[in-house]
N, C-alpha and C. Protein backbone atom coordinates (compact mmCIF):
# COMPACT_ATOMS: atom_id res chain seq x y z
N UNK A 1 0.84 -1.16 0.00
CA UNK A 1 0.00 0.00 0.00
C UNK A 1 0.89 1.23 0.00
N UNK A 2 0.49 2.43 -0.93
CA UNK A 2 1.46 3.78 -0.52
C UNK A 2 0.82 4.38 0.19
N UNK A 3 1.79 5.36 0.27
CA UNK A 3 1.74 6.34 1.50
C UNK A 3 0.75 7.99 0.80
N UNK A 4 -0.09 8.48 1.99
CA UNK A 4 -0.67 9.55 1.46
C UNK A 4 -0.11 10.69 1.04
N UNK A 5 0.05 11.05 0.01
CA UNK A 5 0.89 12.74 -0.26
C UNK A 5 0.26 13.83 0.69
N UNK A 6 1.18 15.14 0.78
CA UNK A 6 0.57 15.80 1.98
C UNK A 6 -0.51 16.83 1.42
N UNK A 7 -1.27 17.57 1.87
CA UNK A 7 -2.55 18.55 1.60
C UNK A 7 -2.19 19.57 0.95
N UNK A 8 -2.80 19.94 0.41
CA UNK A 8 -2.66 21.28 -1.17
C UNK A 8 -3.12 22.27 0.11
N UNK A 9 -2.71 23.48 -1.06
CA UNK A 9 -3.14 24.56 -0.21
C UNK A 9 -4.62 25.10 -0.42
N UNK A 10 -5.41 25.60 0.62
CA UNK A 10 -6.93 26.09 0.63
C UNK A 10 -6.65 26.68 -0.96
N UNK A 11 -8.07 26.89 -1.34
CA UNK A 11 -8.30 27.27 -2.77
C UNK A 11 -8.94 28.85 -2.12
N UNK A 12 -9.01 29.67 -3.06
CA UNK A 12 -9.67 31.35 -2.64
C UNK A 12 -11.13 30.93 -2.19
N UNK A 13 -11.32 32.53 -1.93
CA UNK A 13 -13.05 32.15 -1.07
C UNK A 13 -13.75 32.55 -2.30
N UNK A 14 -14.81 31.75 -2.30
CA UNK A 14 -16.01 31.84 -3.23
C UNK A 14 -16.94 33.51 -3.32
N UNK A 15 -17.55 33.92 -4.41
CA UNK A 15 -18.12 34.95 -4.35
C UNK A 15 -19.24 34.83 -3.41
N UNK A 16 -19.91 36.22 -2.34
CA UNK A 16 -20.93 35.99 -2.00
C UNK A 16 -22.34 36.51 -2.22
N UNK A 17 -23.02 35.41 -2.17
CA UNK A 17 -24.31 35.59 -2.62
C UNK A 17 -25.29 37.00 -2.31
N UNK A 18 -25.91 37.15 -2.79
CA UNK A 18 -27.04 38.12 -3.03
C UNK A 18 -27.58 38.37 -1.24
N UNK A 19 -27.96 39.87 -0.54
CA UNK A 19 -28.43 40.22 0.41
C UNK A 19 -29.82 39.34 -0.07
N UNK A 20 -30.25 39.04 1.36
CA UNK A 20 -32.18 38.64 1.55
C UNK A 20 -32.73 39.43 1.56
N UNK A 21 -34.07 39.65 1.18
CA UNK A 21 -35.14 40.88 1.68
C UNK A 21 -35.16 41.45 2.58
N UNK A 22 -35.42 42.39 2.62
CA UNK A 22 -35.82 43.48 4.12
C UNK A 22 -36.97 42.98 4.87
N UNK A 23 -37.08 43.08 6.05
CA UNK A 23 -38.45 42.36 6.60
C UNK A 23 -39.10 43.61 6.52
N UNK A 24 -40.46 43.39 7.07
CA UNK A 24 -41.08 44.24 7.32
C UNK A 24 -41.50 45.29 8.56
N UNK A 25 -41.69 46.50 8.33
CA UNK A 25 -41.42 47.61 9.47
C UNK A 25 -41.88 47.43 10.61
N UNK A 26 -41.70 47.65 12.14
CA UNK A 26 -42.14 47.06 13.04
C UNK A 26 -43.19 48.28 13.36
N UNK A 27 -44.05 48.26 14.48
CA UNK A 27 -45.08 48.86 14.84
C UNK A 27 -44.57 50.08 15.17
N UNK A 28 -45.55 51.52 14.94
CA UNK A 28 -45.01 52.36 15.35
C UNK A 28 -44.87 52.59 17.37
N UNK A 29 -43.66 53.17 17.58
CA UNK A 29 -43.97 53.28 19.25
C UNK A 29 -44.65 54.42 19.63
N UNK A 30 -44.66 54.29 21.11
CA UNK A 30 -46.11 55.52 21.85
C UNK A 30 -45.06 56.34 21.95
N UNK A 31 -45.39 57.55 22.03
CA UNK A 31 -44.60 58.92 22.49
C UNK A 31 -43.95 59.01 24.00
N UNK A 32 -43.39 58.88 24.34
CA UNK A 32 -42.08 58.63 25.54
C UNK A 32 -42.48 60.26 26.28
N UNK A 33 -42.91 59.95 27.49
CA UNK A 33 -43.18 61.13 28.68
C UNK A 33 -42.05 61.67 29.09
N UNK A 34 -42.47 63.25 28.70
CA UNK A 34 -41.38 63.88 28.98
C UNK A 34 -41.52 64.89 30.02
N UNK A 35 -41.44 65.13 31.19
CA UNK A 35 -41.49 65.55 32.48
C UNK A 35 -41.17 67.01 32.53
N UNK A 36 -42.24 67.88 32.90
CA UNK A 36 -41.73 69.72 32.71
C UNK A 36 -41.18 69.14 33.18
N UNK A 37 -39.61 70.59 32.82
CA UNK A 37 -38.76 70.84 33.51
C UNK A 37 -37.47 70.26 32.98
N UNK A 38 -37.90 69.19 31.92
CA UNK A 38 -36.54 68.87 31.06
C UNK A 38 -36.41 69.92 30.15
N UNK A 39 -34.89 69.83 29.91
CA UNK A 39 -34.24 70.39 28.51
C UNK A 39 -34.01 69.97 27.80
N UNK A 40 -33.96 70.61 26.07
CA UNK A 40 -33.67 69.97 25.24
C UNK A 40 -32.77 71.22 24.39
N UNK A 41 -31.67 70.73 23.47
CA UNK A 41 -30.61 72.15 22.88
C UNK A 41 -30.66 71.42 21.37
N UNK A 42 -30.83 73.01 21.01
CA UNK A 42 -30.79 72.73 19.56
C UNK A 42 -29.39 73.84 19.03
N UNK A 43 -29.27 72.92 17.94
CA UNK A 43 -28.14 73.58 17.52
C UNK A 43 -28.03 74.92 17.02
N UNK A 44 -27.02 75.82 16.93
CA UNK A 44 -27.24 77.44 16.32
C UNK A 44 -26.01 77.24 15.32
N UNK A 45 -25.93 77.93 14.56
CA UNK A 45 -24.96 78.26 13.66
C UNK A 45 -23.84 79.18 14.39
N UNK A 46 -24.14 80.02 15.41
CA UNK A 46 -23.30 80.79 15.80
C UNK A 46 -23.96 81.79 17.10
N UNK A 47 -23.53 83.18 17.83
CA UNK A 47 -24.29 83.39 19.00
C UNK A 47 -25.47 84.37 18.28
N UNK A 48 -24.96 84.76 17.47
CA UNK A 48 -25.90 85.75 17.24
C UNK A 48 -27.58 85.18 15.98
N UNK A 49 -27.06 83.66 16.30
CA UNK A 49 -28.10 83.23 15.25
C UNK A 49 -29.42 83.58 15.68
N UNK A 50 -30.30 82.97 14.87
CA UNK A 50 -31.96 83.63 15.67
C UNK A 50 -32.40 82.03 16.11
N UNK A 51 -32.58 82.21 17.56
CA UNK A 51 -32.84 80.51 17.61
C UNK A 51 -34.05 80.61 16.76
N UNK A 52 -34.70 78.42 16.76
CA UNK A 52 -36.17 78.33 16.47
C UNK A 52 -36.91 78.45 17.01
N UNK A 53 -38.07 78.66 16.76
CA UNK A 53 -39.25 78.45 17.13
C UNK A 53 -39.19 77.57 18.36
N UNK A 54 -39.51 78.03 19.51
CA UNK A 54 -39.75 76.91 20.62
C UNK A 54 -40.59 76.05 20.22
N UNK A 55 -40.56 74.77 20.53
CA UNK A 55 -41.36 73.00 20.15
C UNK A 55 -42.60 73.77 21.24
N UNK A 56 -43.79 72.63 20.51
CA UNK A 56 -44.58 72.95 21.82
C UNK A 56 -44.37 72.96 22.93
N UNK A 57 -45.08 72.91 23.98
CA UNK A 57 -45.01 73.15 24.98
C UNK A 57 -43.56 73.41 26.05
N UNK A 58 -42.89 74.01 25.21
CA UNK A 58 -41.47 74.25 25.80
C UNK A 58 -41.37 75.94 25.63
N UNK A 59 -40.44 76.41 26.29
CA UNK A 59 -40.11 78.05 25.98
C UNK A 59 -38.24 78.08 25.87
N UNK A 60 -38.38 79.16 25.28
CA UNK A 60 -36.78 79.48 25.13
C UNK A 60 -36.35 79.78 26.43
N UNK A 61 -35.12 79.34 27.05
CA UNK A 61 -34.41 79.92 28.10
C UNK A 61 -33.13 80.91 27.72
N UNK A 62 -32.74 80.68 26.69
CA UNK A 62 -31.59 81.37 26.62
C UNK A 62 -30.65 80.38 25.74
N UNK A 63 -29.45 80.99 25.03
CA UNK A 63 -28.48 80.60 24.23
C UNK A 63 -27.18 80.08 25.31
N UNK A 64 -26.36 78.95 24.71
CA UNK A 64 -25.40 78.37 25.32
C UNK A 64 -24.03 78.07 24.66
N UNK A 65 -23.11 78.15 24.83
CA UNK A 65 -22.03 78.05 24.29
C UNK A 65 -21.53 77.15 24.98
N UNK A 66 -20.93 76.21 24.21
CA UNK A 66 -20.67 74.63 24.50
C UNK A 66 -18.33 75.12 24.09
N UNK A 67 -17.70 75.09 25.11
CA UNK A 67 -15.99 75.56 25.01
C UNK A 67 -15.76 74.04 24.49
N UNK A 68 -14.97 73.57 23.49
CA UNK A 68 -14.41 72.14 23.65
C UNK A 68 -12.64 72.01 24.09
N UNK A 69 -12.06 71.39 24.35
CA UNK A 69 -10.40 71.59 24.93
C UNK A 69 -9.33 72.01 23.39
N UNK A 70 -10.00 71.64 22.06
CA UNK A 70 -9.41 72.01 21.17
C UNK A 70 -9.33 73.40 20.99
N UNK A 71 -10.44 73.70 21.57
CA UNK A 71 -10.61 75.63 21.46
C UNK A 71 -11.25 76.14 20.55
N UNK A 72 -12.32 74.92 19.73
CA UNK A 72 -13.30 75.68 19.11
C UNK A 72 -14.91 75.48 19.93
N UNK A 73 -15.94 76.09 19.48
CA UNK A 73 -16.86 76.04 20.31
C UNK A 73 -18.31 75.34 19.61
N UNK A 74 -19.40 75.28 20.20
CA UNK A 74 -20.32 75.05 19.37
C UNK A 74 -21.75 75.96 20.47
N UNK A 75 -22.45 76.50 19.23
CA UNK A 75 -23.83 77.28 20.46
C UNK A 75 -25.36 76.30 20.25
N UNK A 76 -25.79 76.60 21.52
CA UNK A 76 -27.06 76.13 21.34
C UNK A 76 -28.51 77.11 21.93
N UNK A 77 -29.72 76.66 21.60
CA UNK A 77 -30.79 77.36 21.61
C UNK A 77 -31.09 76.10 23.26
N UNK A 78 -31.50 76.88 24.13
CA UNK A 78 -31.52 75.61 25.37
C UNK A 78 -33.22 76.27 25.93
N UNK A 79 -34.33 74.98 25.35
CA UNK A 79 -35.08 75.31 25.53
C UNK A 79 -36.00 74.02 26.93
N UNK A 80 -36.77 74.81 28.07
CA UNK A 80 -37.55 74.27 28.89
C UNK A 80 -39.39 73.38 28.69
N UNK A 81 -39.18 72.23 29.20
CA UNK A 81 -40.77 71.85 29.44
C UNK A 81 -41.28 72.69 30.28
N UNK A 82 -42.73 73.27 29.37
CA UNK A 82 -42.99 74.07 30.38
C UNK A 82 -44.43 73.69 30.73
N UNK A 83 -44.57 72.72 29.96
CA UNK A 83 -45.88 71.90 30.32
C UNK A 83 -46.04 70.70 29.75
N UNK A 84 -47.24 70.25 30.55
CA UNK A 84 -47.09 68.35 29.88
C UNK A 84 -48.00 68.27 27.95
């Protein structure tokens, strides 16, 4: 009887096949309670921008300037729940 010769080398990887379908979208969710008295900041272009429009039931408090350690900055519109 002979003896076995030794193993070739792996061959390349095969192309891969085609993505599956997308399933379908899940249910929409309920609106998440948001407690006067939270904040929420929207972004400004700069200090002197004109903030937006306060969201419902929120009011403008005032503009914020966000320092980062690189030494540039970013502003925001920092607006209050002011009711449910």
């Amino acid at each position: 009887m002979g003896s076995q010769g030794i193993q070739g080398e792996q061959g390349p990887v095969g192309l891969q096949g085609p993505g599956g379908p997308t399933g379908p979208q899940g249910p929409a969710g309920s609106d998440a309670y948001v407690p006067v008295g939270s904040a929420i900041l929207l972004p400004l272009s700069g200090p002197t921008a004109t903030p937006p429009a306060a969201p419902s039931a929120y009011a403008l408090m005032g503009v914020f300037k966000r320092e980062r350690p690189a030494g540039d900055s970013s502003w925001f519109a920092v607006y209050v729940k002011i009711s449910p």
